[in-house]
N, C-alpha and C. Protein backbone atom coordinates (compact mmCIF):
# COMPACT_ATOMS: atom_id res chain seq x y z
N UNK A 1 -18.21 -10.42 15.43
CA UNK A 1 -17.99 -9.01 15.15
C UNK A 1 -18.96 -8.58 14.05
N UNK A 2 -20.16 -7.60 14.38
CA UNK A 2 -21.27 -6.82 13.39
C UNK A 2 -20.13 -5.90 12.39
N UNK A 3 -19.78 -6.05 11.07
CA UNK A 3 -19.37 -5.63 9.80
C UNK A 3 -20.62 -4.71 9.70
N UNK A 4 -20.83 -3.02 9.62
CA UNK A 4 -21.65 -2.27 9.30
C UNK A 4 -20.80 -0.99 8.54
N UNK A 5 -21.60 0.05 8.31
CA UNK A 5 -21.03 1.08 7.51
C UNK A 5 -19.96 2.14 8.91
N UNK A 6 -20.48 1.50 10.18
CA UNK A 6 -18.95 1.67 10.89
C UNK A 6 -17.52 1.26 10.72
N UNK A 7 -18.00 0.20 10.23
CA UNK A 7 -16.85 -0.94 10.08
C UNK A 7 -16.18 0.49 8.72
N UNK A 8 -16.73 0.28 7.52
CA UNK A 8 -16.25 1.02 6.37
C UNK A 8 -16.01 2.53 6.77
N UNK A 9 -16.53 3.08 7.82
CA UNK A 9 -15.29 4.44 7.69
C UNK A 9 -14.25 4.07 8.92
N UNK A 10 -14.31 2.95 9.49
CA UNK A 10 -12.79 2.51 10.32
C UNK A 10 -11.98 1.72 9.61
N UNK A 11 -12.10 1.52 8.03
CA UNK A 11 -11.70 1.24 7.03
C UNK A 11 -11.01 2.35 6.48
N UNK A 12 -11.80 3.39 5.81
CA UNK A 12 -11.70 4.23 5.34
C UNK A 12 -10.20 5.32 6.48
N UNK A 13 -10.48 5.11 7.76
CA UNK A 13 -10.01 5.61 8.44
C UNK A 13 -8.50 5.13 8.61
N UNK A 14 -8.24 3.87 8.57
CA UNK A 14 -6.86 2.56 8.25
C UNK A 14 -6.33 3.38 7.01
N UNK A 15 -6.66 3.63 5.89
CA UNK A 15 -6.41 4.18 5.01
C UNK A 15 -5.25 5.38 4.65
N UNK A 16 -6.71 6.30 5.64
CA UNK A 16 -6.18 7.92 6.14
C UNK A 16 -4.88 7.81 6.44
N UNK A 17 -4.53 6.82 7.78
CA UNK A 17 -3.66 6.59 8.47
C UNK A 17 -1.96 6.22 7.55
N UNK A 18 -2.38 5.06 6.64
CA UNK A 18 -1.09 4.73 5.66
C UNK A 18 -0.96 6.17 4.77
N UNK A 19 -1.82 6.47 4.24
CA UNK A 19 -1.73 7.56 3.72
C UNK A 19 -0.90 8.55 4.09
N UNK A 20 -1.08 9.11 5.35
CA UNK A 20 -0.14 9.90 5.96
C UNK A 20 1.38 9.77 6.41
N UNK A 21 1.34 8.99 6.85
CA UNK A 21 2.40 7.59 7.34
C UNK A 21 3.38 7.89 5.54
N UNK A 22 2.82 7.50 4.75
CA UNK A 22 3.55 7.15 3.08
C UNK A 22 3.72 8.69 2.77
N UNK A 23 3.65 9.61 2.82
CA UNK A 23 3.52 11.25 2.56
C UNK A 23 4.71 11.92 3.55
N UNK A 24 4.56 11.58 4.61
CA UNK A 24 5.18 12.11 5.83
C UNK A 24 6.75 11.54 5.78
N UNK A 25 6.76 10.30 5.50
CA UNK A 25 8.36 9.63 5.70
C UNK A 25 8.88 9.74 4.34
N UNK A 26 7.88 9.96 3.23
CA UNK A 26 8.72 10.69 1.74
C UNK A 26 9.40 11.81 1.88
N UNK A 27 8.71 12.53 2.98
CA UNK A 27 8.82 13.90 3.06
C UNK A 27 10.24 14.18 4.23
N UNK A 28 10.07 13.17 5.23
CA UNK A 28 11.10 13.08 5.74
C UNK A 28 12.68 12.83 5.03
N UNK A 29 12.19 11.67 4.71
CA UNK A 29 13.50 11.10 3.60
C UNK A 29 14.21 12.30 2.66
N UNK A 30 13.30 13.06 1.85
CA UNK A 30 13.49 14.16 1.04
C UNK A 30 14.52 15.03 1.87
N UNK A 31 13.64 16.05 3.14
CA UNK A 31 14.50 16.54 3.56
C UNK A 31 16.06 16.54 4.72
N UNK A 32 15.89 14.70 5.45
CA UNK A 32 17.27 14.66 5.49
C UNK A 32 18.24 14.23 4.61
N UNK A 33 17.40 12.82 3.82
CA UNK A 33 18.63 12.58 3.21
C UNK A 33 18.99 13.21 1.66
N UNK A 34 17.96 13.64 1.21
CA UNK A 34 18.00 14.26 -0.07
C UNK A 34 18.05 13.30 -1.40
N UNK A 35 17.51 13.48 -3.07
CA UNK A 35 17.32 12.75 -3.75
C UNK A 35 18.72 12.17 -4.26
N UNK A 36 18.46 10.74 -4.19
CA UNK A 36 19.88 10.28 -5.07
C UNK A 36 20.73 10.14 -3.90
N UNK A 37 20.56 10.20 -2.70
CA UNK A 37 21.61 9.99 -1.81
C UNK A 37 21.68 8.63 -0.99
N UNK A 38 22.35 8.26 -0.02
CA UNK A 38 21.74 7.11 0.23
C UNK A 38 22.60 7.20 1.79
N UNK A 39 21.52 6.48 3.19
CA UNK A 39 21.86 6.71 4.29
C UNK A 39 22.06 5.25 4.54
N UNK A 40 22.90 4.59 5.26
CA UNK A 40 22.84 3.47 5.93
C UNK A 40 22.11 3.36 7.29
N UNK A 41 21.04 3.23 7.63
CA UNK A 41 20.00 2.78 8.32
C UNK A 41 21.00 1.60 9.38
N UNK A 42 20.79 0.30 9.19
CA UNK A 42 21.74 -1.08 9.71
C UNK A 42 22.79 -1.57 9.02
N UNK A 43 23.88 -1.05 9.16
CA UNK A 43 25.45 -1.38 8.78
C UNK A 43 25.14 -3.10 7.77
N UNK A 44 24.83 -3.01 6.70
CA UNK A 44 24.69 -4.27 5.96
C UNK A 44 23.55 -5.03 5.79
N UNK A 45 22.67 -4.17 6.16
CA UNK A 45 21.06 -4.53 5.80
C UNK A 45 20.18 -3.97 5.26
N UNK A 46 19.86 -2.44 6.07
CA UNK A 46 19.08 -1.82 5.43
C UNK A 46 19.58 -0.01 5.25
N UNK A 47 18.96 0.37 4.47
CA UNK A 47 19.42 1.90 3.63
C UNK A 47 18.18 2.50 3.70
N UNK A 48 18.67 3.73 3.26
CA UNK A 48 17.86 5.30 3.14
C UNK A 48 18.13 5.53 1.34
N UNK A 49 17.39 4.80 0.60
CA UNK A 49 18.11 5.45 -0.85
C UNK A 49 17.06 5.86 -1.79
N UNK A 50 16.83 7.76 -1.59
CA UNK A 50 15.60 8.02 -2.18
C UNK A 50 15.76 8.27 -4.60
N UNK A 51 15.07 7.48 -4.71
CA UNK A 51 14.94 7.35 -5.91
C UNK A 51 13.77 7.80 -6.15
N UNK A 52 13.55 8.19 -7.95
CA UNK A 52 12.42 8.30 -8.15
C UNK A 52 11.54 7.25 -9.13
N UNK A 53 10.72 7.06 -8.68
CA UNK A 53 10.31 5.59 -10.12
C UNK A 53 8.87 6.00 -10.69
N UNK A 54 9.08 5.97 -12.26
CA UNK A 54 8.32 6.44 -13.02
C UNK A 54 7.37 5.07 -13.30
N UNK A 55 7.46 4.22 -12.93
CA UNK A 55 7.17 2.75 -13.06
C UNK A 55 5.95 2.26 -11.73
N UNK A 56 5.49 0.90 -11.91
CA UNK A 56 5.01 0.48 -10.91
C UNK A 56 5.99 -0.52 -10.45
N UNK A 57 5.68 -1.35 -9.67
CA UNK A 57 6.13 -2.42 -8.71
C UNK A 57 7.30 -3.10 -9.47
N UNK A 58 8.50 -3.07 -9.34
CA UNK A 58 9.44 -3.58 -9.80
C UNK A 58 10.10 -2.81 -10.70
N UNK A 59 9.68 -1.82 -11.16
CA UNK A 59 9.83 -0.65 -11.97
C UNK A 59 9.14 -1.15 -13.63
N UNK A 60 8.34 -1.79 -13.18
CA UNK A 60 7.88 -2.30 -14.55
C UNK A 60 6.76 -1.00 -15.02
N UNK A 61 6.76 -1.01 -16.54
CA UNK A 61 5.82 0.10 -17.09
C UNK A 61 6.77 1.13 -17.08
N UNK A 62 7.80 1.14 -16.88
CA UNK A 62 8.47 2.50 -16.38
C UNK A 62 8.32 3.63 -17.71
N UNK A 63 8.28 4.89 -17.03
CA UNK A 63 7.73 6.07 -18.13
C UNK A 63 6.24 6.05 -18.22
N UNK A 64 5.87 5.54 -17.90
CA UNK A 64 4.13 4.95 -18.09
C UNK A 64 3.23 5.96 -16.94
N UNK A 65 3.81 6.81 -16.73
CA UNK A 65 3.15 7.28 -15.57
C UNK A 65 1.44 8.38 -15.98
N UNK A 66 1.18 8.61 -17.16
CA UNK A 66 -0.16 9.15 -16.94
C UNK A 66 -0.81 7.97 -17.03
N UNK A 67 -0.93 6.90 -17.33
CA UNK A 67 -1.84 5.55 -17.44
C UNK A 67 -1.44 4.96 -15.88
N UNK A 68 -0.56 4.83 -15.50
CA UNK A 68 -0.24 4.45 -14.22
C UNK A 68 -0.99 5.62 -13.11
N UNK A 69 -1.08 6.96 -13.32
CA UNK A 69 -1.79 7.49 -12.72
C UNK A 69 -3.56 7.17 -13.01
N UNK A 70 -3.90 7.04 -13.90
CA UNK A 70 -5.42 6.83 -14.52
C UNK A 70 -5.40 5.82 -14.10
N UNK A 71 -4.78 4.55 -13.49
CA UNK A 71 -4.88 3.32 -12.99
C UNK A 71 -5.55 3.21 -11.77
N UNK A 72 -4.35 4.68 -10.76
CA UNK A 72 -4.30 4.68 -9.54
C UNK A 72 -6.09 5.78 -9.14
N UNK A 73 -6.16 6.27 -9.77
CA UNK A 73 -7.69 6.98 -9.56
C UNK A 73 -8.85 6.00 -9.57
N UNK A 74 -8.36 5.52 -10.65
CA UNK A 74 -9.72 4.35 -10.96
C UNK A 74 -9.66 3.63 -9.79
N UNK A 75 -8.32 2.96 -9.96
CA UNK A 75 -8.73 1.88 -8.33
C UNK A 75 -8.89 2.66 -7.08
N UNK A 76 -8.50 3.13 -7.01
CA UNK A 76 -9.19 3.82 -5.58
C UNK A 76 -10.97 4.42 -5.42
N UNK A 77 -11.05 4.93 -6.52
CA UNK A 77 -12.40 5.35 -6.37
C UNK A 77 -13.03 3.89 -6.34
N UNK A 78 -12.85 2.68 -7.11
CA UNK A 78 -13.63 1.43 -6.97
C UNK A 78 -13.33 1.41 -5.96
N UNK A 79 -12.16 0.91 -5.10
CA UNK A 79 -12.21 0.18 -3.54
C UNK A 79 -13.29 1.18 -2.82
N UNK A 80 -12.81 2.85 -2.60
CA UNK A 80 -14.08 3.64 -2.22
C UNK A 80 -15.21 3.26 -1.78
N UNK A 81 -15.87 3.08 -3.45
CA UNK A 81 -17.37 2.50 -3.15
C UNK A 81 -17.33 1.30 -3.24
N UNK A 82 -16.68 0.18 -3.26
CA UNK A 82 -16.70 -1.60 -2.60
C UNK A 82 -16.61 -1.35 -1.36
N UNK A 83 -15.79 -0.48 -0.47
CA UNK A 83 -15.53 -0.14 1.21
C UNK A 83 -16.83 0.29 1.22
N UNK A 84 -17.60 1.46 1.10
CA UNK A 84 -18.97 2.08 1.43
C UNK A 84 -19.87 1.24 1.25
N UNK A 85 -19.44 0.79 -0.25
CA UNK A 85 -21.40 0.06 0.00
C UNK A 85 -21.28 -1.52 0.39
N UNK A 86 -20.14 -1.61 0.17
CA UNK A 86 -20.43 -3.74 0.37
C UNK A 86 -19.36 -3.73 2.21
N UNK A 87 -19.38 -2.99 3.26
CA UNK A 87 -18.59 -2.95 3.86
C UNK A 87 -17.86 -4.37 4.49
N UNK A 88 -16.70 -4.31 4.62
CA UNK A 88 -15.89 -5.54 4.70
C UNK A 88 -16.60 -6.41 5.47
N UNK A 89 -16.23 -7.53 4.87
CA UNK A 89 -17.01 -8.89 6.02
C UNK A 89 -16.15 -9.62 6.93
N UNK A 90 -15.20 -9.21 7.36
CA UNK A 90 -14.29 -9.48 8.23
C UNK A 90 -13.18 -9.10 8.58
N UNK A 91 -12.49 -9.45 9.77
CA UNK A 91 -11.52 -8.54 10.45
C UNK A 91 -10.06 -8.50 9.52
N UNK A 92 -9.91 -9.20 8.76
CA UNK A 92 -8.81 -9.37 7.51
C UNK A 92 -9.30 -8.74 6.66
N UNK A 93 -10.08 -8.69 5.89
CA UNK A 93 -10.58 -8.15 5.01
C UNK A 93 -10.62 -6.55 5.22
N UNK A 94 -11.06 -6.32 6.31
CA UNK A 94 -11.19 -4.89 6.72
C UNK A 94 -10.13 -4.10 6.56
N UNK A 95 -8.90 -5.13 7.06
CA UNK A 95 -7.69 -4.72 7.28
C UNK A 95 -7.04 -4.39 5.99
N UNK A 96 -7.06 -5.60 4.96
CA UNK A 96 -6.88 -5.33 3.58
C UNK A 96 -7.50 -4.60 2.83
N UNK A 97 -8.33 -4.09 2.78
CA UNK A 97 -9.29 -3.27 2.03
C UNK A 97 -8.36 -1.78 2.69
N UNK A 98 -8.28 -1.64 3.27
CA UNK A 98 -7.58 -0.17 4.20
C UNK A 98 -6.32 -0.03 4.04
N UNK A 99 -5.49 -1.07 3.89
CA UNK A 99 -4.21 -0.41 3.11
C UNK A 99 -3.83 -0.71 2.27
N UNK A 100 -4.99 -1.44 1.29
CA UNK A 100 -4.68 -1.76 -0.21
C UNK A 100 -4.95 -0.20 -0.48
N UNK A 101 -6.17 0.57 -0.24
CA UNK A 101 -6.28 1.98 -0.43
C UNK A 101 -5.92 2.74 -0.21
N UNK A 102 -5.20 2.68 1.03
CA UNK A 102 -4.25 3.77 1.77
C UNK A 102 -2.40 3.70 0.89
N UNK A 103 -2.34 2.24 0.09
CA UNK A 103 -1.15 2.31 -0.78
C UNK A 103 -1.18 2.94 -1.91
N UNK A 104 -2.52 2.52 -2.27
CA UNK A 104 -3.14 2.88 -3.78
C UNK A 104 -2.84 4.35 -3.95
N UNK A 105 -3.67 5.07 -2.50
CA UNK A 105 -3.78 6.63 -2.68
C UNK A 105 -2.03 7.25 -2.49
N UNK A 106 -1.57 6.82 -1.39
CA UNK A 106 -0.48 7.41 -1.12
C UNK A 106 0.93 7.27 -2.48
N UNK A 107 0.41 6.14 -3.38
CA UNK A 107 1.56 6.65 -4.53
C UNK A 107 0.80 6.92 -5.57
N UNK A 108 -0.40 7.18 -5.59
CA UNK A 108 -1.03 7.72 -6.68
C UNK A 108 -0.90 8.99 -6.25
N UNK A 109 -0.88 10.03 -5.08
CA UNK A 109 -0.88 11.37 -4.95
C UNK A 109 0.47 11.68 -5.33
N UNK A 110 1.36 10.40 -5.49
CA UNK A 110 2.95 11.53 -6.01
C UNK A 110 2.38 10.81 -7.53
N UNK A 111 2.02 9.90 -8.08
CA UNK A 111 2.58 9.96 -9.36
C UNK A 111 1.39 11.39 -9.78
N UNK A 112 0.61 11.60 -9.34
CA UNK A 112 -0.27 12.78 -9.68
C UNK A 112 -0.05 14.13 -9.62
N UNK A 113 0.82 14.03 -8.51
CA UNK A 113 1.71 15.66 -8.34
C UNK A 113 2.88 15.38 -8.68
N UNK A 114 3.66 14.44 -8.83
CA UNK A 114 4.69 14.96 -8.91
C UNK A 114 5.55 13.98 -10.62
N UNK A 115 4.74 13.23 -10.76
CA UNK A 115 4.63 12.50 -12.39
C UNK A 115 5.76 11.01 -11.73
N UNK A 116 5.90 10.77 -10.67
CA UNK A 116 7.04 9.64 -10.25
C UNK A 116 6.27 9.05 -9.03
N UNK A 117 6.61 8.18 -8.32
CA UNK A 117 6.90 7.24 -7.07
C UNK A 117 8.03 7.94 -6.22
N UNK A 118 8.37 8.79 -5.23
CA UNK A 118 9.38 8.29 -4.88
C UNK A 118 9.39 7.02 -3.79
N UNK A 119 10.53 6.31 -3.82
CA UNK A 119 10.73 4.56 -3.30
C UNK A 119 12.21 5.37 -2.56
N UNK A 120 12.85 4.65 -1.12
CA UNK A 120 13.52 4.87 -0.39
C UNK A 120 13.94 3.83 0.38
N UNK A 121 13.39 3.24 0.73
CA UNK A 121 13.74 1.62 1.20
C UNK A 121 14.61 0.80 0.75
N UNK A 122 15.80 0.69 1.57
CA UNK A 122 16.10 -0.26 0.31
C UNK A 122 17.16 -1.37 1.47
N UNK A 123 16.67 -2.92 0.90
CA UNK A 123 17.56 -4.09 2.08
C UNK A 123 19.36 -3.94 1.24
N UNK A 124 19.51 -4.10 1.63
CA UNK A 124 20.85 -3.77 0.94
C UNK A 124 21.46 -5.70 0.78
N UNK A 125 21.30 -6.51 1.47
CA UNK A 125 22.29 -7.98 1.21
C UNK A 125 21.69 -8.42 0.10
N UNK A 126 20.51 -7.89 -0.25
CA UNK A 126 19.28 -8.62 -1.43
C UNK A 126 19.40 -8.19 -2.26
N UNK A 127 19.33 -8.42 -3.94
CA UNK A 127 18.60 -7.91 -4.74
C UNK A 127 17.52 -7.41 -4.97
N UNK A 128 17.07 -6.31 -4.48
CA UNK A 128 15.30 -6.36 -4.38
C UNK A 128 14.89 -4.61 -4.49
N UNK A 129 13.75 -4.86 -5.38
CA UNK A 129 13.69 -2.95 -5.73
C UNK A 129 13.56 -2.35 -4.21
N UNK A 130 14.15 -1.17 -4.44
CA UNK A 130 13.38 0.17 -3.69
C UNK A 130 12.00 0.14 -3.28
N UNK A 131 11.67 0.20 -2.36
CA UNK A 131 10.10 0.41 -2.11
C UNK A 131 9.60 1.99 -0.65
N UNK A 132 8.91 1.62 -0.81
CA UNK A 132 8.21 2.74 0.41
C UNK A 132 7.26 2.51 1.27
N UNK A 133 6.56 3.31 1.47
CA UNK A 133 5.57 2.76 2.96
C UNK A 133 4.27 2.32 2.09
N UNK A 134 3.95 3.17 1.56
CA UNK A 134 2.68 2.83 0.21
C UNK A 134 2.83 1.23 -0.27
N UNK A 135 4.08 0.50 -0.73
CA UNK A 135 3.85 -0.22 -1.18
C UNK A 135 4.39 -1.19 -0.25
N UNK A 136 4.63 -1.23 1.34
CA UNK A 136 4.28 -1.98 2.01
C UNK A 136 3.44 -2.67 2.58
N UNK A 137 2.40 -1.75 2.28
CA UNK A 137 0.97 -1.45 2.78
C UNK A 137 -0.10 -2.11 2.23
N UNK A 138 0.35 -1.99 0.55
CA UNK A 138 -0.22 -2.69 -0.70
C UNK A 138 0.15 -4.30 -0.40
N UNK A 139 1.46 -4.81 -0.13
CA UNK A 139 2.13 -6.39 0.17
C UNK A 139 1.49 -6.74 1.00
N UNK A 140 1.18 -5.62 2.46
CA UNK A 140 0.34 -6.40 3.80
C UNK A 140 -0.92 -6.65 3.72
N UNK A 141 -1.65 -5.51 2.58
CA UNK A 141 -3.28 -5.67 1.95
C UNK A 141 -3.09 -7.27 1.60
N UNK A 142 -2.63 -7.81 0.51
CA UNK A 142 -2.52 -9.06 -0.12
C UNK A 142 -2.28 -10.03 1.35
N UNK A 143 -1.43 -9.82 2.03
CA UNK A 143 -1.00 -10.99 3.08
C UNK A 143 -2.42 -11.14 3.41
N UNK A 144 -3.27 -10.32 3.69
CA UNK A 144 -4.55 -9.70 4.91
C UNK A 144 -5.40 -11.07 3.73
N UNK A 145 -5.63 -10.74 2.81
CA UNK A 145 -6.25 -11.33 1.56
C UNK A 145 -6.60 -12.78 1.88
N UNK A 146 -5.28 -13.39 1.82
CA UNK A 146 -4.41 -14.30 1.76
C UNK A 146 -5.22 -15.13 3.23
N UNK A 147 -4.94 -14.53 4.36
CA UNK A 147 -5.01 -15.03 5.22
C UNK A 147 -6.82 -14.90 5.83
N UNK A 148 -7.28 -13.99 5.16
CA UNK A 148 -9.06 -13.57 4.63
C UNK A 148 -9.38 -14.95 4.14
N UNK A 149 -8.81 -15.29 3.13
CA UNK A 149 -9.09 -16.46 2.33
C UNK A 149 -8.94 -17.90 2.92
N UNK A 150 -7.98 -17.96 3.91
CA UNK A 150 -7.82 -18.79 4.21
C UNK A 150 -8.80 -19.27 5.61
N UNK A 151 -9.19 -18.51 6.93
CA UNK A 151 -10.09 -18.71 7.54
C UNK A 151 -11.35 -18.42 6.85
N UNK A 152 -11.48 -17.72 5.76
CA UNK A 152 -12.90 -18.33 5.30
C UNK A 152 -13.27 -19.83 5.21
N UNK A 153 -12.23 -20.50 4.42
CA UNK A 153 -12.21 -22.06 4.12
C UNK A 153 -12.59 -22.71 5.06
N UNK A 154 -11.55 -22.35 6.27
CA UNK A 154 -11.62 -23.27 7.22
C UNK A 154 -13.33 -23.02 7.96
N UNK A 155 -13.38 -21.90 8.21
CA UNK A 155 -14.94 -21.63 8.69
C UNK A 155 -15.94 -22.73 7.47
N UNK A 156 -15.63 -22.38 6.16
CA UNK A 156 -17.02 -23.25 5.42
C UNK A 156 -16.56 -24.65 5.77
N UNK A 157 -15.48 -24.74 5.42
CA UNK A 157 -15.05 -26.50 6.43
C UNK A 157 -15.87 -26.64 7.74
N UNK A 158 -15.98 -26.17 8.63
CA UNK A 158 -16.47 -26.76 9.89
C UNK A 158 -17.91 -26.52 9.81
N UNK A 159 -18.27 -25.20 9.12
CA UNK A 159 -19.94 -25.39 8.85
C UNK A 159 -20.40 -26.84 8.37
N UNK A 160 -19.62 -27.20 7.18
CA UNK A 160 -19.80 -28.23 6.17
C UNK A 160 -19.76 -29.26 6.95
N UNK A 161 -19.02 -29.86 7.71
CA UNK A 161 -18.90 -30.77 8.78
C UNK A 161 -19.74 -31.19 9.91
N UNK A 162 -20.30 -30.05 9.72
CA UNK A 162 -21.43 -29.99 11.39
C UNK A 162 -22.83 -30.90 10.60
């Protein structure tokens, strides 16, 4: 597979996509179930419970939100131009690069408009924060990483071998 500056706006384009996707089901959530309320989704698994989090990932930093916003600009404009000019070198990578940015942007546009996260997700048998589509997106970037990293190896392994 030729990695070219096609590749980086079908990157860029993966992005668009979470982006909308993370905007659209906030927006949903908002207007059925409303803030602070909470829907049962699967009778003992999963919920509708829209919160707002001034925090990042775990609610850590919480209140922190103009530095947490100045975080979320910066990294996005870097991935930006790492996507444009160095365009991904593989089909994981591509993948990660596109919704590490498409998470990045989609909760950086609420902590930017609206000074919070809202998070709605929630497993209910677990202990486990609130999350949203943004920062699913951000977990599957890392898996993409992860698994980027790992057929690289094996590829320099069998080069190395030959």
């Amino acid at each position: 597979m030729k990695f070219n500056r096609k590749t980086s706006l079908k990157t860029i384009f993966y992005s668009l996509c979470i982006i909308i996707i993370d905007q659209v089901s906030k927006s949903i959530v908002i207007n059925i179930v409303g803030y602070e309320q909470s829907k049962e989704i699967i009778p003992n698994f999963l919920s509708i419970n829209l919160v707002k989090n001034t925090g990042a990932a775990f609610s850590l930093l919480n209140d922190s939100t103009k530095f947490l916003t100045a975080i979320s600009i910066m990294a996005s404009i870097i991935l930006i131009i790492i996507i444009l000019r160095f365009p991904p070198r593989s089909y994981w990578n591509n993948i990660g690069l596109g919704y590490l940015l498409g998470g990045t942007i989609g909760n950086g546009i609420d902590r930017l408009l609206k000074g919070y996260v809202y998070d709605f997700i929630e497993i209910v048998p677990i202990t486990f924060p609130i999350f949203n589509v943004a920062d699913i997106a951000i977990n599957i970037a890392v898996l993409c990483f992860i698994i980027d990293i790992i057929k690289s190896r094996n590829r320099f392994k069998t080069y190395k071998n030959q």
